[in-house]
C-alpha atoms as a PDB file:
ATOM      1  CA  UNK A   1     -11.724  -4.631 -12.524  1.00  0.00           C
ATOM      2  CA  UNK A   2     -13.764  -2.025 -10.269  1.00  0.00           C
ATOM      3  CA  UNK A   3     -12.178   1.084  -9.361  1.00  0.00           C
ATOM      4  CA  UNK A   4     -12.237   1.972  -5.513  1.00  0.00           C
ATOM      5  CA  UNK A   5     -14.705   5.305  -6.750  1.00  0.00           C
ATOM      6  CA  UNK A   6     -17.377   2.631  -7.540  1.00  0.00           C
ATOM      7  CA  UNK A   7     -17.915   1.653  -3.947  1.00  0.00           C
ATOM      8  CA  UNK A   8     -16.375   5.114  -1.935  1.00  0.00           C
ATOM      9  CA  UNK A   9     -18.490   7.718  -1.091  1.00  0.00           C
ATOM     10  CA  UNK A  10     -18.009  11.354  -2.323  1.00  0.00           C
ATOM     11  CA  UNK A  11     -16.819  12.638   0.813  1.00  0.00           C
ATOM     12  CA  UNK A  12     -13.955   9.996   0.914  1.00  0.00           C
ATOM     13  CA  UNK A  13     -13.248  10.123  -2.911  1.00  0.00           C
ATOM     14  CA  UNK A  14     -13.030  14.074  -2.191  1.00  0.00           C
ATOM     15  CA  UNK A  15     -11.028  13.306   1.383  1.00  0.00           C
ATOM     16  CA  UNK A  16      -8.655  10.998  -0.220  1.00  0.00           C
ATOM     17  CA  UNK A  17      -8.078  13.393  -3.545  1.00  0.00           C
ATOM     18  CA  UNK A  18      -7.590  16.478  -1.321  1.00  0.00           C
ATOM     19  CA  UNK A  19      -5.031  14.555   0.101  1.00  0.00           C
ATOM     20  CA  UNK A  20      -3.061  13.319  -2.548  1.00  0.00           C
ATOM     21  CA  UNK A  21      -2.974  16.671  -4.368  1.00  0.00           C
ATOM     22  CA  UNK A  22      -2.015  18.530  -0.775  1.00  0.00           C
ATOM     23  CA  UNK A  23       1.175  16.273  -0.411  1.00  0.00           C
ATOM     24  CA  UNK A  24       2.534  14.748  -4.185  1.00  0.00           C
ATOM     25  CA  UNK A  25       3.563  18.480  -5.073  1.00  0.00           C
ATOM     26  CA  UNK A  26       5.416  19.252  -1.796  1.00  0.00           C
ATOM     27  CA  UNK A  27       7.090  15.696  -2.132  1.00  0.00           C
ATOM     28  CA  UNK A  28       7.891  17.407  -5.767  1.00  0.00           C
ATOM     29  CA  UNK A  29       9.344  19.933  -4.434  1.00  0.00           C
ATOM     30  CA  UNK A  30      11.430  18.457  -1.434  1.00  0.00           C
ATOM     31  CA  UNK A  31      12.784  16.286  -4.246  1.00  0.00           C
ATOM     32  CA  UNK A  32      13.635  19.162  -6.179  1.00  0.00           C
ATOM     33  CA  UNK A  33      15.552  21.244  -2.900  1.00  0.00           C
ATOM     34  CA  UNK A  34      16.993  17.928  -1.585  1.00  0.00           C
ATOM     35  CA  UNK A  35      16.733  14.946  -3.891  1.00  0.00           C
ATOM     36  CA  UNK A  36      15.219  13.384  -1.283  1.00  0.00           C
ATOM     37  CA  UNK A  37      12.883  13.551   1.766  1.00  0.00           C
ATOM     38  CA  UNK A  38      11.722  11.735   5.055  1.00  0.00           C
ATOM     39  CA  UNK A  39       8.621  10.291   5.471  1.00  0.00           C
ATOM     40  CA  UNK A  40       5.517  12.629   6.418  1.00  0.00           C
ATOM     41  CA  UNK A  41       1.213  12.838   6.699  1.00  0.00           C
ATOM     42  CA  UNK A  42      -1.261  14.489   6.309  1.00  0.00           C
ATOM     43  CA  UNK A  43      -5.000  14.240   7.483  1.00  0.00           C
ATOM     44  CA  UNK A  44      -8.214  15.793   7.154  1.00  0.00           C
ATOM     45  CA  UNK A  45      -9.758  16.574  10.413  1.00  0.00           C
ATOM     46  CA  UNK A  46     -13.434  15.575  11.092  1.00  0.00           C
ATOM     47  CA  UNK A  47     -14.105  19.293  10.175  1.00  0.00           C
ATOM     48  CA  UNK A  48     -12.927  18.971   6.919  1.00  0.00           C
ATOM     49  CA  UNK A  49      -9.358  20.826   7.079  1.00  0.00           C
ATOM     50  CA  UNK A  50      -6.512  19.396   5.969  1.00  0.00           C
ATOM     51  CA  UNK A  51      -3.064  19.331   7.027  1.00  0.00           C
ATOM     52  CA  UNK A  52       0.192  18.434   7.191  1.00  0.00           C
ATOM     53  CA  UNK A  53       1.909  16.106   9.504  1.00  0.00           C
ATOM     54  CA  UNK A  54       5.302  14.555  10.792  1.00  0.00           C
ATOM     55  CA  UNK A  55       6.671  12.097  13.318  1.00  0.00           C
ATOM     56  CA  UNK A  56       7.812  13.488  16.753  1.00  0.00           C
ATOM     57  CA  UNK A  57      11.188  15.077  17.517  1.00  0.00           C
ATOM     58  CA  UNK A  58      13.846  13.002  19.223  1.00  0.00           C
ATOM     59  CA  UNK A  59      14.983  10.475  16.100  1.00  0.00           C
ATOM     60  CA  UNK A  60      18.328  12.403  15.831  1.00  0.00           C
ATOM     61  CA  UNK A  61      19.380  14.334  13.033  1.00  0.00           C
ATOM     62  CA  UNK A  62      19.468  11.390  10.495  1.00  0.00           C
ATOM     63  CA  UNK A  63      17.329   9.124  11.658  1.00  0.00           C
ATOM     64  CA  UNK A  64      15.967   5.696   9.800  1.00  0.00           C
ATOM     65  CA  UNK A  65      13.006   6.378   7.132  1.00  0.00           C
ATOM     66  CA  UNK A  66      11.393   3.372   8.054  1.00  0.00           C
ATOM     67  CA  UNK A  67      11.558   4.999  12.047  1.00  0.00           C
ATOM     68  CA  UNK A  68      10.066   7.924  10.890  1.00  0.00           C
ATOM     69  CA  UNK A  69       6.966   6.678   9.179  1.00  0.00           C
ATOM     70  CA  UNK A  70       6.619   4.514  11.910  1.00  0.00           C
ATOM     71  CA  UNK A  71       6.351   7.582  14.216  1.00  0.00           C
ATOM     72  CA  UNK A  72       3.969   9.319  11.664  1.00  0.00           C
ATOM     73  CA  UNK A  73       1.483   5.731  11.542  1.00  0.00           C
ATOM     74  CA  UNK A  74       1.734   6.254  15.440  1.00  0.00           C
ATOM     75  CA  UNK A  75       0.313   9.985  15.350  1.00  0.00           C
ATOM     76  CA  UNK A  76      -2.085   9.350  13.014  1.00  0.00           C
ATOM     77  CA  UNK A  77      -3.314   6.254  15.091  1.00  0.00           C
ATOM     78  CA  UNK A  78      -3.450   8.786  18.153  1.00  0.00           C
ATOM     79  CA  UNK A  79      -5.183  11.217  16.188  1.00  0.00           C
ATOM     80  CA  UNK A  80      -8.099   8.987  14.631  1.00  0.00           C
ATOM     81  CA  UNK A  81     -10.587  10.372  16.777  1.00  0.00           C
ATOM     82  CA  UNK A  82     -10.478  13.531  15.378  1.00  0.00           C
ATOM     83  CA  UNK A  83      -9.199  12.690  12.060  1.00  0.00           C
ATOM     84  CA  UNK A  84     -11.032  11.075   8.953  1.00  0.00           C
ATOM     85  CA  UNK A  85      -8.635  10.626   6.408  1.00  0.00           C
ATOM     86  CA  UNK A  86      -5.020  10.346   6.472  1.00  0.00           C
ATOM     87  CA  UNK A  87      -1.804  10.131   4.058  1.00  0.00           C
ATOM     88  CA  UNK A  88       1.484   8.646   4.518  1.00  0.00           C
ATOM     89  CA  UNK A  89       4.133   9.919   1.967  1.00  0.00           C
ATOM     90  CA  UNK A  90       7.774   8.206   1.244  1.00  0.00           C
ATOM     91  CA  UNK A  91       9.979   8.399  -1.112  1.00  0.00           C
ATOM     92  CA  UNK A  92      10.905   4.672  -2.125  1.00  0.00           C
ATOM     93  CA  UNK A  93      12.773   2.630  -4.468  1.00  0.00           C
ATOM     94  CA  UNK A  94      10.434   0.449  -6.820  1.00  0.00           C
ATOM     95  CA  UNK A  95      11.907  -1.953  -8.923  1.00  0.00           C
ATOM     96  CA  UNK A  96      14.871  -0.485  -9.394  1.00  0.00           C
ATOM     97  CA  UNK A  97      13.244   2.904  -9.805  1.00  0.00           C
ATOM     98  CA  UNK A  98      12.884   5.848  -7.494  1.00  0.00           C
ATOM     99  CA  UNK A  99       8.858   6.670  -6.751  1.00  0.00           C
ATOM    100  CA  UNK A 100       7.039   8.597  -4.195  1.00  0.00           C
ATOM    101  CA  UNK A 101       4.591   6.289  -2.481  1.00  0.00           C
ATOM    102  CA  UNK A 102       1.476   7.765  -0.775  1.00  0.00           C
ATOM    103  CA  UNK A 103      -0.743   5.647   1.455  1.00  0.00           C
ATOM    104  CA  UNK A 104      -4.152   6.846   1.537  1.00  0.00           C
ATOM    105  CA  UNK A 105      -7.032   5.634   4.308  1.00  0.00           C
ATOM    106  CA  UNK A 106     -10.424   6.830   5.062  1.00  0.00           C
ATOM    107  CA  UNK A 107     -12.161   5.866   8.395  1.00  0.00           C
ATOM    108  CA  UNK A 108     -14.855   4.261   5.893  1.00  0.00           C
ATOM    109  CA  UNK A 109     -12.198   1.376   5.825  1.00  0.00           C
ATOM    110  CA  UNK A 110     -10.725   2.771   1.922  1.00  0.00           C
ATOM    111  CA  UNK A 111      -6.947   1.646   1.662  1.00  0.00           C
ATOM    112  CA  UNK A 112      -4.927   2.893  -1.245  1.00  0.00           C
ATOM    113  CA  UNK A 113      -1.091   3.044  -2.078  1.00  0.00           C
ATOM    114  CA  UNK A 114      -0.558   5.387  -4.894  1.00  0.00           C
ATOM    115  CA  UNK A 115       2.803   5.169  -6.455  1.00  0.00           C
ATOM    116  CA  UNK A 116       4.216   7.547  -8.596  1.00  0.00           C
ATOM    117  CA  UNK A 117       7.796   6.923 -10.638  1.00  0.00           C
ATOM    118  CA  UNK A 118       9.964   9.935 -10.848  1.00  0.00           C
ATOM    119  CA  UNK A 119      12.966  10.962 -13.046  1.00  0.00           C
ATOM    120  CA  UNK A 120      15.558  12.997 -10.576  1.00  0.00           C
ATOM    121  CA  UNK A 121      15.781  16.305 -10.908  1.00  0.00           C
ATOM    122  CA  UNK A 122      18.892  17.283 -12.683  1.00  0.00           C
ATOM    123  CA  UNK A 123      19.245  20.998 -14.322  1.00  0.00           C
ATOM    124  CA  UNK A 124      15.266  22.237 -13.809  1.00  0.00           C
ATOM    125  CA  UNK A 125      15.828  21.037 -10.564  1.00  0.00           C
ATOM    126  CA  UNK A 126      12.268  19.023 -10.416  1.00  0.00           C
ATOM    127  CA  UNK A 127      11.902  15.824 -10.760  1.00  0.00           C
ATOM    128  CA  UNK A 128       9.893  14.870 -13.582  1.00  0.00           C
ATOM    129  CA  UNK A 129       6.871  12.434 -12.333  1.00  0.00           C
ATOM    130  CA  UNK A 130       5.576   9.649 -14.630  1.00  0.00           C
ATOM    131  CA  UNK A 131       2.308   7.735 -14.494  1.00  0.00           C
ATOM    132  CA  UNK A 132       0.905   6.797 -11.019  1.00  0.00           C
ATOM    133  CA  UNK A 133      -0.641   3.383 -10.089  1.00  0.00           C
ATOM    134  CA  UNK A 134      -3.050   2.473  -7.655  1.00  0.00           C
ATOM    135  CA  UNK A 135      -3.197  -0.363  -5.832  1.00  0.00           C
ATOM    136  CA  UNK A 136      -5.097  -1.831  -2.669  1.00  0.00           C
ATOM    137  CA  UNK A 137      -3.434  -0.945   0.465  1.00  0.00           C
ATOM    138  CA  UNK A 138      -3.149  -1.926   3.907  1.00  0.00           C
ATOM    139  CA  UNK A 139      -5.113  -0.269   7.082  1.00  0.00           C
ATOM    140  CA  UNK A 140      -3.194   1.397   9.693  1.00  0.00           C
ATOM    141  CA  UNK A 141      -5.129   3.812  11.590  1.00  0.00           C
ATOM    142  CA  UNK A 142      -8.233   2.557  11.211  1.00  0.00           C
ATOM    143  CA  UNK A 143      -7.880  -1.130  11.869  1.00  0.00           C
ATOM    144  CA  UNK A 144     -10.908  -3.835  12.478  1.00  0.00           C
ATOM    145  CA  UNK A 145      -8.990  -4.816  15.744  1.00  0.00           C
END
């Protein structure tokens, strides 16, 4: 089976990396402080910075995870212009197991979910990750339509 690398370029393979290690050790960490964590972004802007992002205010103070990513797809959508790579980052529950699921896109029309399985933290007060997968994923900022 080819690997998404074989057909990316290396300014998405670097865009979509840059990504992935910006946000899977802050969801580490959030896991760590709170055991758990809304869903957030991050994007690299046509200049090449990264950064973080998160829905708008006015969910409440415990809103739905599922409302909040949707508010974070809807930001990134907003920003596409300027943006040209994006992550989405939730913590989930996989088959029984807890994971932190990234979605990765590139404008060149790369879609990845990256799941990662993770022990909670008990007395080091990090959870320990296991192996990630990779897996085809579905476009939301940078649709065909």
């Amino acid at each position: 089976m080819n690997s998404w690398r074989d057909t990316a370029s290396a300014s998405a393979q670097e865009d979509l990396d840059g990504l992935l290690n910006l946000v899977l050790p802050l969801a580490q960490e959030l896991l760590g402080k709170n055991g758990r964590f809304y869903p957030f972004g991050a994007s690299v802007s046509t200049g090449g910075e990264a950064s973080l992002t998160a829905a708008d205010a006015g969910l409440g103070d415990h809103p739905q995870p599922d409302r909040v990513l949707a508010g974070v797809y809807d930001g990134a959508r907003a920003a596409a212009a300027e943006t040209r790579a994006a992550a989405f980052v939730s913590d989930v529950l996989v088959g029984g197991s807890d994971a932190v699921q990234v979605e990765l896109e590139h404008r060149d029309g790369i879609a990845l979910v990256v799941l990662v399985p993770y022990q909670p933290a008990t007395f080091k007060r990090v959870p320990a990750f296991r192996e990630m997968s990779v897996a085809p994923g579905t476009q939301r900022v940078w649709t065909a339509g």
